[in-house]
PDB file of N, CA and C in Angstrom:
ATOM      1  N   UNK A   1     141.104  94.992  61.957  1.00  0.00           N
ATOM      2  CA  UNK A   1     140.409  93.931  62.689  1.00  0.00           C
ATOM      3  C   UNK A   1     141.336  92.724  62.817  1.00  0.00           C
ATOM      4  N   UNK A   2     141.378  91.764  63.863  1.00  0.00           N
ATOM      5  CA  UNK A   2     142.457  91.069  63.953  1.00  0.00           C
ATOM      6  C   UNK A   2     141.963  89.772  63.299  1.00  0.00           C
ATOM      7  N   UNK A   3     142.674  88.968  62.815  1.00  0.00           N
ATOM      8  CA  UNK A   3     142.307  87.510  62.179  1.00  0.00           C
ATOM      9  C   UNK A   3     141.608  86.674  63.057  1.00  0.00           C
ATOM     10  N   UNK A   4     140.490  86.510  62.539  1.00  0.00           N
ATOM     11  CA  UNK A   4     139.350  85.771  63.431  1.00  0.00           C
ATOM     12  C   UNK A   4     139.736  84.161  63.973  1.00  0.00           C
ATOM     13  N   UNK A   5     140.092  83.739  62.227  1.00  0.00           N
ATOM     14  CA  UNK A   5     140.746  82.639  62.915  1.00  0.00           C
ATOM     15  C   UNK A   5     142.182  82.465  64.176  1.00  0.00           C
ATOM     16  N   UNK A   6     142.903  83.204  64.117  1.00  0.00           N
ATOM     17  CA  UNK A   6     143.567  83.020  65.529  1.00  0.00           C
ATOM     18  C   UNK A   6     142.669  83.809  66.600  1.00  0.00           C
ATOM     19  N   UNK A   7     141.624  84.327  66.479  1.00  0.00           N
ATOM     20  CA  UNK A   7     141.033  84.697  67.930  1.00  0.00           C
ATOM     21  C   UNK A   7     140.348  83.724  68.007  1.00  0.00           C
ATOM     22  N   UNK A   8     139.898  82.323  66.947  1.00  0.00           N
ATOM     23  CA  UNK A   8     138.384  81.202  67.415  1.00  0.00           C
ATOM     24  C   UNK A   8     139.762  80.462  67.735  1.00  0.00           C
ATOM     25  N   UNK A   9     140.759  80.082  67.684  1.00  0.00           N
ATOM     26  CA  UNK A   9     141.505  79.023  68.185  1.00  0.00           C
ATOM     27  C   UNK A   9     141.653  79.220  69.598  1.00  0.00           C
ATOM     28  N   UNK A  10     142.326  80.599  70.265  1.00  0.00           N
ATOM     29  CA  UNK A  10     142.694  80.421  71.403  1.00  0.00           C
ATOM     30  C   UNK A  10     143.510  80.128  71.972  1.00  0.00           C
ATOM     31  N   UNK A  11     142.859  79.368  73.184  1.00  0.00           N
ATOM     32  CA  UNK A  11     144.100  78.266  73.535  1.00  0.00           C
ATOM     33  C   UNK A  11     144.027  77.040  72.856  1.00  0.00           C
ATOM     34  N   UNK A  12     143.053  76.436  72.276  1.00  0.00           N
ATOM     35  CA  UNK A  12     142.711  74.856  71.731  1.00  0.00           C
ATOM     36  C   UNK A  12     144.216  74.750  71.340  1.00  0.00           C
ATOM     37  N   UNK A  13     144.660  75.424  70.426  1.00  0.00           N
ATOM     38  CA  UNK A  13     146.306  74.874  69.804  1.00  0.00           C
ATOM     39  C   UNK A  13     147.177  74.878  70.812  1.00  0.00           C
ATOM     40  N   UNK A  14     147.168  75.550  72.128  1.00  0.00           N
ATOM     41  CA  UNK A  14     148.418  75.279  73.002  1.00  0.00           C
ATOM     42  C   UNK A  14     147.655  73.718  73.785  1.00  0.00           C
ATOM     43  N   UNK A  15     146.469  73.454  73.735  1.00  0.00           N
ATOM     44  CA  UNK A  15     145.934  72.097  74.170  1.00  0.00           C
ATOM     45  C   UNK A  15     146.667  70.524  73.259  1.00  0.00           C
ATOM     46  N   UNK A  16     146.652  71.115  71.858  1.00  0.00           N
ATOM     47  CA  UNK A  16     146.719  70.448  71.003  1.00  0.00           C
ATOM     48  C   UNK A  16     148.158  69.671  71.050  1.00  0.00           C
ATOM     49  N   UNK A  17     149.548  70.743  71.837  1.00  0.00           N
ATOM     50  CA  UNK A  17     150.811  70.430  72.080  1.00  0.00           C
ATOM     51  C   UNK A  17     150.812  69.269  72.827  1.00  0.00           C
ATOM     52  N   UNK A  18     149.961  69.608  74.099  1.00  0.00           N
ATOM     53  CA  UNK A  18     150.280  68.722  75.348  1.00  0.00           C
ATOM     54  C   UNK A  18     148.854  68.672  76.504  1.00  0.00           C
ATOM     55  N   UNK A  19     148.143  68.445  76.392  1.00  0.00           N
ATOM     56  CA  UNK A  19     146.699  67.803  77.428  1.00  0.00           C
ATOM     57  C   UNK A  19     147.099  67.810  78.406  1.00  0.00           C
ATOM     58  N   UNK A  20     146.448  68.758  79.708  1.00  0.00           N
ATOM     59  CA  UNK A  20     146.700  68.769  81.358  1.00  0.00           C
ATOM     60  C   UNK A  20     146.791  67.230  81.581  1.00  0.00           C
ATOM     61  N   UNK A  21     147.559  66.883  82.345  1.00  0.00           N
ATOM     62  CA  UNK A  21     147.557  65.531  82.843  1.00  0.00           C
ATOM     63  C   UNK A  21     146.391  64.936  83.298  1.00  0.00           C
ATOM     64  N   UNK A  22     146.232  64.003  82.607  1.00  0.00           N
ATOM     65  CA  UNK A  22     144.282  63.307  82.891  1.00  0.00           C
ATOM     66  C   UNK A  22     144.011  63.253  81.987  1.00  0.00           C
ATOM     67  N   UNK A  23     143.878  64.337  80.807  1.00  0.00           N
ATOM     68  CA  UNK A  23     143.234  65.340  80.249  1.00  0.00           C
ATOM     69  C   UNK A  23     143.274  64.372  78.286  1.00  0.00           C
ATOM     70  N   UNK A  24     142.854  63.874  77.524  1.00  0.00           N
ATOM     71  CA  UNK A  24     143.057  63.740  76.012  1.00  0.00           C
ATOM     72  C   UNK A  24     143.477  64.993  75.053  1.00  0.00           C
ATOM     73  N   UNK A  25     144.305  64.890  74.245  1.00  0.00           N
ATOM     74  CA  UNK A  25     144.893  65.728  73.675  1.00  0.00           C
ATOM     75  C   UNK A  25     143.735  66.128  72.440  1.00  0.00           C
ATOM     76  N   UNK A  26     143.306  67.270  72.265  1.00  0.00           N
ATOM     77  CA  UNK A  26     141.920  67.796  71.305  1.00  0.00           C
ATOM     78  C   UNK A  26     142.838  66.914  69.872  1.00  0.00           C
ATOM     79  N   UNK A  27     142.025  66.370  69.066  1.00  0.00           N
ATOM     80  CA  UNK A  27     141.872  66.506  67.393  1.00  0.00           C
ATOM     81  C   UNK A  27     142.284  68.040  66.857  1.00  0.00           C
ATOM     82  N   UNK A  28     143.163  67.915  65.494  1.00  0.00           N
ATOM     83  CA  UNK A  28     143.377  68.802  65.583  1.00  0.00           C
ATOM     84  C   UNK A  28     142.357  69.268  64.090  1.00  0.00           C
ATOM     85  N   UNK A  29     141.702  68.277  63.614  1.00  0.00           N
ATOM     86  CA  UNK A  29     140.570  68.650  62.858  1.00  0.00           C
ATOM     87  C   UNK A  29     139.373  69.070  63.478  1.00  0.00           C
ATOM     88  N   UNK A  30     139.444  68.527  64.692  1.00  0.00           N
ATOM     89  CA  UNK A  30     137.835  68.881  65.661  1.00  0.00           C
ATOM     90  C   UNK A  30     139.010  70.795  66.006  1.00  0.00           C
ATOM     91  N   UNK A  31     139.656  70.955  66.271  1.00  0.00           N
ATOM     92  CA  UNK A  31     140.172  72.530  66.516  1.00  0.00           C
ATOM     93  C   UNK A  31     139.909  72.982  65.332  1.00  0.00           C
ATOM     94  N   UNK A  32     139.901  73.128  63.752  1.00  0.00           N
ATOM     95  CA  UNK A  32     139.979  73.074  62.533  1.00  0.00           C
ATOM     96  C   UNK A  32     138.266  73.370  62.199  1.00  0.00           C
ATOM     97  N   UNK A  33     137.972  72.630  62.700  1.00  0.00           N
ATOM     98  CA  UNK A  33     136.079  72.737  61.936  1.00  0.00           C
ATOM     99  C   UNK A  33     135.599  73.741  63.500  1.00  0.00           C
ATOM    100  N   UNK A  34     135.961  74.092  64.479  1.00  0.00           N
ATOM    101  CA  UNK A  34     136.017  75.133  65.423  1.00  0.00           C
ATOM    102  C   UNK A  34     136.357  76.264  64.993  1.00  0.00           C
ATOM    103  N   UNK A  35     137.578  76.264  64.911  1.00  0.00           N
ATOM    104  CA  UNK A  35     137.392  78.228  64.306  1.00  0.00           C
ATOM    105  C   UNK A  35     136.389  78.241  63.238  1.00  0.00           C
ATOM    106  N   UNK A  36     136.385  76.941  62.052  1.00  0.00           N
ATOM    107  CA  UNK A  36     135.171  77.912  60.697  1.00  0.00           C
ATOM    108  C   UNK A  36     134.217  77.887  61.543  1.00  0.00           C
ATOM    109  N   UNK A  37     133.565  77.303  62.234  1.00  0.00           N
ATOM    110  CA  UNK A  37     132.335  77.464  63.113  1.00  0.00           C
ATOM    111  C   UNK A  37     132.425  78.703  63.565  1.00  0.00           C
ATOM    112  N   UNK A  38     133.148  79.160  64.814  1.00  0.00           N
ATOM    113  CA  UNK A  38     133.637  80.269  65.564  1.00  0.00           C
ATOM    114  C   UNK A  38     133.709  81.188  64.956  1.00  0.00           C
ATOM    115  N   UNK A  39     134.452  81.083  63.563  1.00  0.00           N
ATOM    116  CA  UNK A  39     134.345  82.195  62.197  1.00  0.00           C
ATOM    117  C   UNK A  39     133.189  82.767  61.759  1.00  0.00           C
ATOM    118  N   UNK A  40     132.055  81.729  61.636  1.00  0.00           N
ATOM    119  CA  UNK A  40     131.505  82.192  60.830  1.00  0.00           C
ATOM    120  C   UNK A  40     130.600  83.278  62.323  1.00  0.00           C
ATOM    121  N   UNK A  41     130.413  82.301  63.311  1.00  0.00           N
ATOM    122  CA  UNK A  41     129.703  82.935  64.273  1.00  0.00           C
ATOM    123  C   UNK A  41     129.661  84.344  64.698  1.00  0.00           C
ATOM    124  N   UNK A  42     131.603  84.883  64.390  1.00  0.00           N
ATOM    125  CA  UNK A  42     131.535  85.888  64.992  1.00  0.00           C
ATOM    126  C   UNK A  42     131.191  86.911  63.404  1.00  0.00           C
ATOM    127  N   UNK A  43     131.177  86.264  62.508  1.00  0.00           N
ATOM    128  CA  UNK A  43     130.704  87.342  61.047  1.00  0.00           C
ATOM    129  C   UNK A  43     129.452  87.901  61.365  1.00  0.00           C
ATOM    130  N   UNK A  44     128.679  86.468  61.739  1.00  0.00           N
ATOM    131  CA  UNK A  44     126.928  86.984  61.964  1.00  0.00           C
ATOM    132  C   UNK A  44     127.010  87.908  63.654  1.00  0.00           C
ATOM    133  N   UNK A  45     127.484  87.766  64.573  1.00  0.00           N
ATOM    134  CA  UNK A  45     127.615  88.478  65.834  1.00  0.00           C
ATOM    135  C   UNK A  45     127.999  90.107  65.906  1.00  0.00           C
ATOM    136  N   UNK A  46     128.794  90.368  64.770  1.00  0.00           N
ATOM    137  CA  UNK A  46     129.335  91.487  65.034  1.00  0.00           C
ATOM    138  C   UNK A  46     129.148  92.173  64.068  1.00  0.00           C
ATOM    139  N   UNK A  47     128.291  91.938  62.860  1.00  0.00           N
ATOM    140  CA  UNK A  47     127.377  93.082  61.717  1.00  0.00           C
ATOM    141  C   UNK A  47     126.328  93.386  62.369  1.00  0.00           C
ATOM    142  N   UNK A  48     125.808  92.906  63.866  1.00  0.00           N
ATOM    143  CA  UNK A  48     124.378  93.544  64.380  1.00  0.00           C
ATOM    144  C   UNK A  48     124.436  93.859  65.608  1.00  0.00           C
ATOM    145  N   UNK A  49     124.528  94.979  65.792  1.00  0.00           N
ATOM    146  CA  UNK A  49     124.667  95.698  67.378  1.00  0.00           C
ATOM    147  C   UNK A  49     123.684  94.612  68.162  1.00  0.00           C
ATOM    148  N   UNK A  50     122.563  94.960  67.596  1.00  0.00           N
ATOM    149  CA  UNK A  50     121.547  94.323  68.668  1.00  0.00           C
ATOM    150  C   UNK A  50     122.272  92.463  68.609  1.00  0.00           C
ATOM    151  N   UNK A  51     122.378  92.031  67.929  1.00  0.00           N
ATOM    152  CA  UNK A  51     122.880  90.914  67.944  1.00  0.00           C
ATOM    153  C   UNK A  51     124.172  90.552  69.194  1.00  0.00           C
ATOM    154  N   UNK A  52     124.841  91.492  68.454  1.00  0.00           N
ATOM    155  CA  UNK A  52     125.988  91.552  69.819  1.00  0.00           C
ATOM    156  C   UNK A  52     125.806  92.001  71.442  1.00  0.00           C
ATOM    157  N   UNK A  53     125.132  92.960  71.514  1.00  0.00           N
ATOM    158  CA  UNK A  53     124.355  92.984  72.816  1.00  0.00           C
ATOM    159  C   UNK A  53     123.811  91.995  73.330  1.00  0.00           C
ATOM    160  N   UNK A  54     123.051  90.808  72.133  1.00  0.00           N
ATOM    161  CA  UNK A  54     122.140  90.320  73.119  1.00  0.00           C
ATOM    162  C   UNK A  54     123.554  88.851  73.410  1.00  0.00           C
ATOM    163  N   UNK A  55     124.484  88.591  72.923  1.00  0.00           N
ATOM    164  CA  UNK A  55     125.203  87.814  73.343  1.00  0.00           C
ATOM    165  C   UNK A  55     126.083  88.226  74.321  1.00  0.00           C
ATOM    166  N   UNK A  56     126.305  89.091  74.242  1.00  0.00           N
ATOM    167  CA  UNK A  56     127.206  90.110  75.237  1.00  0.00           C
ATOM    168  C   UNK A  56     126.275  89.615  76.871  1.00  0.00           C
ATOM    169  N   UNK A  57     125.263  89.478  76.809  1.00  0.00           N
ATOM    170  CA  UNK A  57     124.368  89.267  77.888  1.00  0.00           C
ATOM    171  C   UNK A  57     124.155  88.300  78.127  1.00  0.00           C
ATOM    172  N   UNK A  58     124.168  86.502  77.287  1.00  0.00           N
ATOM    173  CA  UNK A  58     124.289  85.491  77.323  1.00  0.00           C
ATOM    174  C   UNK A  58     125.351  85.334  78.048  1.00  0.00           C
ATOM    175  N   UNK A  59     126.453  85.586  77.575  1.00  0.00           N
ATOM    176  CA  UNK A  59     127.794  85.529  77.592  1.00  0.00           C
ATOM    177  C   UNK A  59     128.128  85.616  79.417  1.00  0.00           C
ATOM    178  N   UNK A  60     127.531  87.056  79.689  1.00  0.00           N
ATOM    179  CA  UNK A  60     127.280  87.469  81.093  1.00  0.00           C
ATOM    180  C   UNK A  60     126.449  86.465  82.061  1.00  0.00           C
ATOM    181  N   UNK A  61     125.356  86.048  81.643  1.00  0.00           N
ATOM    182  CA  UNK A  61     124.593  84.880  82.425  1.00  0.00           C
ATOM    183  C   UNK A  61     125.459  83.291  82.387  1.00  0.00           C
ATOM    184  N   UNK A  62     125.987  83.385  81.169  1.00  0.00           N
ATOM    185  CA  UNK A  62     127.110  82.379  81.769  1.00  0.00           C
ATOM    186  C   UNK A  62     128.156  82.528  82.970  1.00  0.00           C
ATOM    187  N   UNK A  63     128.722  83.588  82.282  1.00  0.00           N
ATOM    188  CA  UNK A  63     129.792  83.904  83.791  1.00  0.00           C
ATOM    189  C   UNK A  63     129.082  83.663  85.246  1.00  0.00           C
ATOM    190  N   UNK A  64     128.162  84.351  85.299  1.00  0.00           N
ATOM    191  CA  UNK A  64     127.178  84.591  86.357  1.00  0.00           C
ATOM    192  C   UNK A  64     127.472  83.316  86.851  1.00  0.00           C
ATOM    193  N   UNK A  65     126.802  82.305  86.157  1.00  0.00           N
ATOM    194  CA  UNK A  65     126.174  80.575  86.788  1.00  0.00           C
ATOM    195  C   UNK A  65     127.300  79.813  86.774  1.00  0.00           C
ATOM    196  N   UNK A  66     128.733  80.143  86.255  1.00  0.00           N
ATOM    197  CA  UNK A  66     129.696  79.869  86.522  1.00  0.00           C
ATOM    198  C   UNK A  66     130.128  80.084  87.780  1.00  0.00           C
ATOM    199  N   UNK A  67     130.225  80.934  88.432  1.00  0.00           N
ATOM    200  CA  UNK A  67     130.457  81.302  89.306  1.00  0.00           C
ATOM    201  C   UNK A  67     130.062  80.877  90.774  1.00  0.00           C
ATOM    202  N   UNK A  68     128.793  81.181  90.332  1.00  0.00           N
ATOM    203  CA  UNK A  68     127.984  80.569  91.106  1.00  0.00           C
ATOM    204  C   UNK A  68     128.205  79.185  91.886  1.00  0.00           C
ATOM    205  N   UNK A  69     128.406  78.232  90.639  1.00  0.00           N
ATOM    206  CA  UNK A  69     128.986  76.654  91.023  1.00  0.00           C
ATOM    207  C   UNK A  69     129.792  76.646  91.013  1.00  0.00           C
ATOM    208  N   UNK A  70     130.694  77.858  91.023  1.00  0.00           N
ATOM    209  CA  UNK A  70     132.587  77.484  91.433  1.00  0.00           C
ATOM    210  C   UNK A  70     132.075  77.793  93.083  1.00  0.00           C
ATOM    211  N   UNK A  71     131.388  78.647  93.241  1.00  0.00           N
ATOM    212  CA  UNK A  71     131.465  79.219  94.624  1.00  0.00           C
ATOM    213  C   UNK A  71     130.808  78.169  95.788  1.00  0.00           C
ATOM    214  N   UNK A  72     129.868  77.403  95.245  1.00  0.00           N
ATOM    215  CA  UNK A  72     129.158  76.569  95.877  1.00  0.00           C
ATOM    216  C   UNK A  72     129.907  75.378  95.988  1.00  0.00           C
ATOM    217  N   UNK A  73     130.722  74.799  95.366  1.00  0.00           N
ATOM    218  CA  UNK A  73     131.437  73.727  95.071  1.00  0.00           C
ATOM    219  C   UNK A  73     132.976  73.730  95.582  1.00  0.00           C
ATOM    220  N   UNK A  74     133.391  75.453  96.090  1.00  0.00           N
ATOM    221  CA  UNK A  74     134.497  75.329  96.657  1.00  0.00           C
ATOM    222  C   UNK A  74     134.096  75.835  98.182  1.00  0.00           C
ATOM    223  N   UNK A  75     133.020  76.423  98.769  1.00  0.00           N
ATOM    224  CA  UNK A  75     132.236  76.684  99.838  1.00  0.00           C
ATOM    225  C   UNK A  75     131.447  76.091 100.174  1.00  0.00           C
ATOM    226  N   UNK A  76     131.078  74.877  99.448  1.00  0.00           N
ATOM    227  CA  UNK A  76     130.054  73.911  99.944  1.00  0.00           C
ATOM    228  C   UNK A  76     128.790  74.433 100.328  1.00  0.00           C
ATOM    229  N   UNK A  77     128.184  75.461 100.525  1.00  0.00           N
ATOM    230  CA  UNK A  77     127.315  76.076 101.148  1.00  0.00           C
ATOM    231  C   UNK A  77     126.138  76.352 100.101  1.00  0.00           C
ATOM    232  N   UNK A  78     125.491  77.003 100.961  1.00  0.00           N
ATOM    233  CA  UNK A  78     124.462  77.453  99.921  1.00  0.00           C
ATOM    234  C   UNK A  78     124.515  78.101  98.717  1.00  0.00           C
ATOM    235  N   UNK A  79     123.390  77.858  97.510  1.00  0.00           N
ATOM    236  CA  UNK A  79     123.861  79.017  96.340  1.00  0.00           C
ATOM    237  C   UNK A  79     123.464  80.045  96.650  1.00  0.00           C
ATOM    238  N   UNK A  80     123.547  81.051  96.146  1.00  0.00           N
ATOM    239  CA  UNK A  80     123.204  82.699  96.756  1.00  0.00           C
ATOM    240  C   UNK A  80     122.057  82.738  95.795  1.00  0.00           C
ATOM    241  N   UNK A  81     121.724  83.738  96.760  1.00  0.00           N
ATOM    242  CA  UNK A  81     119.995  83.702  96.747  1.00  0.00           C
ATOM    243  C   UNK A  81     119.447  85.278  96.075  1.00  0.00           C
ATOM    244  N   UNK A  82     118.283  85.039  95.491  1.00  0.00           N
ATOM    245  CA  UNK A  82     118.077  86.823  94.620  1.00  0.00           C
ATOM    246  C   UNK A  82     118.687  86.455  93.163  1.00  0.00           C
ATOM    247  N   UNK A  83     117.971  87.600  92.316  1.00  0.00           N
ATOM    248  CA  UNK A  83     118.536  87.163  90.922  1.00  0.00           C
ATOM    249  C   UNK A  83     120.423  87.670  90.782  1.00  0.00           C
ATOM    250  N   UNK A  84     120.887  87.253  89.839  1.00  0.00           N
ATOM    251  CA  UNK A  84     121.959  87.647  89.755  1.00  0.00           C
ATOM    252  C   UNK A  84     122.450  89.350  89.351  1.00  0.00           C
ATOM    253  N   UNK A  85     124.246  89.376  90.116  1.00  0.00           N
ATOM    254  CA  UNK A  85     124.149  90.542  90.058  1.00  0.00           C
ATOM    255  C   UNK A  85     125.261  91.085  89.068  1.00  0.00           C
ATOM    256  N   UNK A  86     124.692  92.079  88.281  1.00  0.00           N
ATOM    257  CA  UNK A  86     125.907  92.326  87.347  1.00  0.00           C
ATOM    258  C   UNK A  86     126.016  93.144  86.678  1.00  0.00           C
TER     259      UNK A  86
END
């Protein structure tokens, strides 16, 4: 299994180097109390199938409504209509 803590960091530590221009450079204690958070999250997420399924599906309705307002916001147009598809 791979070390949780470098999978809850991410990118936050390549943020931590240098902030997109605009952008404040993250704390690197606020990255720090993130992975144990992220840590502990994915301990309880991934001892329960059903648990993980049902985030697996959160996870998905995010993407979804992401999308959604990327698409509307770079098309200006209407949001699409009907439940989502996926």
């Amino acid at each position: 299994m791979p070390d949780v803590n470098q999978m809850a960091a991410g990118g936050l530590a390549d943020r931590m180097m240098g902030p997109p221009q605009g952008e404040q450079a993250v704390d690197p204690a606020i990255v720090e109390q993130f992975r144990g958070h992220l840590a502990e999250a994915l301990k309880i997420i991934t001892s329960d199938p059903n648990v993980m399924g049902a985030v697996v599906q959160d996870i998905q309705g995010f993407v979804m409504t992401i999308k959604q307002f990327a698409e509307m916001g770079a098309g200006g147009g209407q949001p699409p209509q009907g439940p989502p598809q996926g």
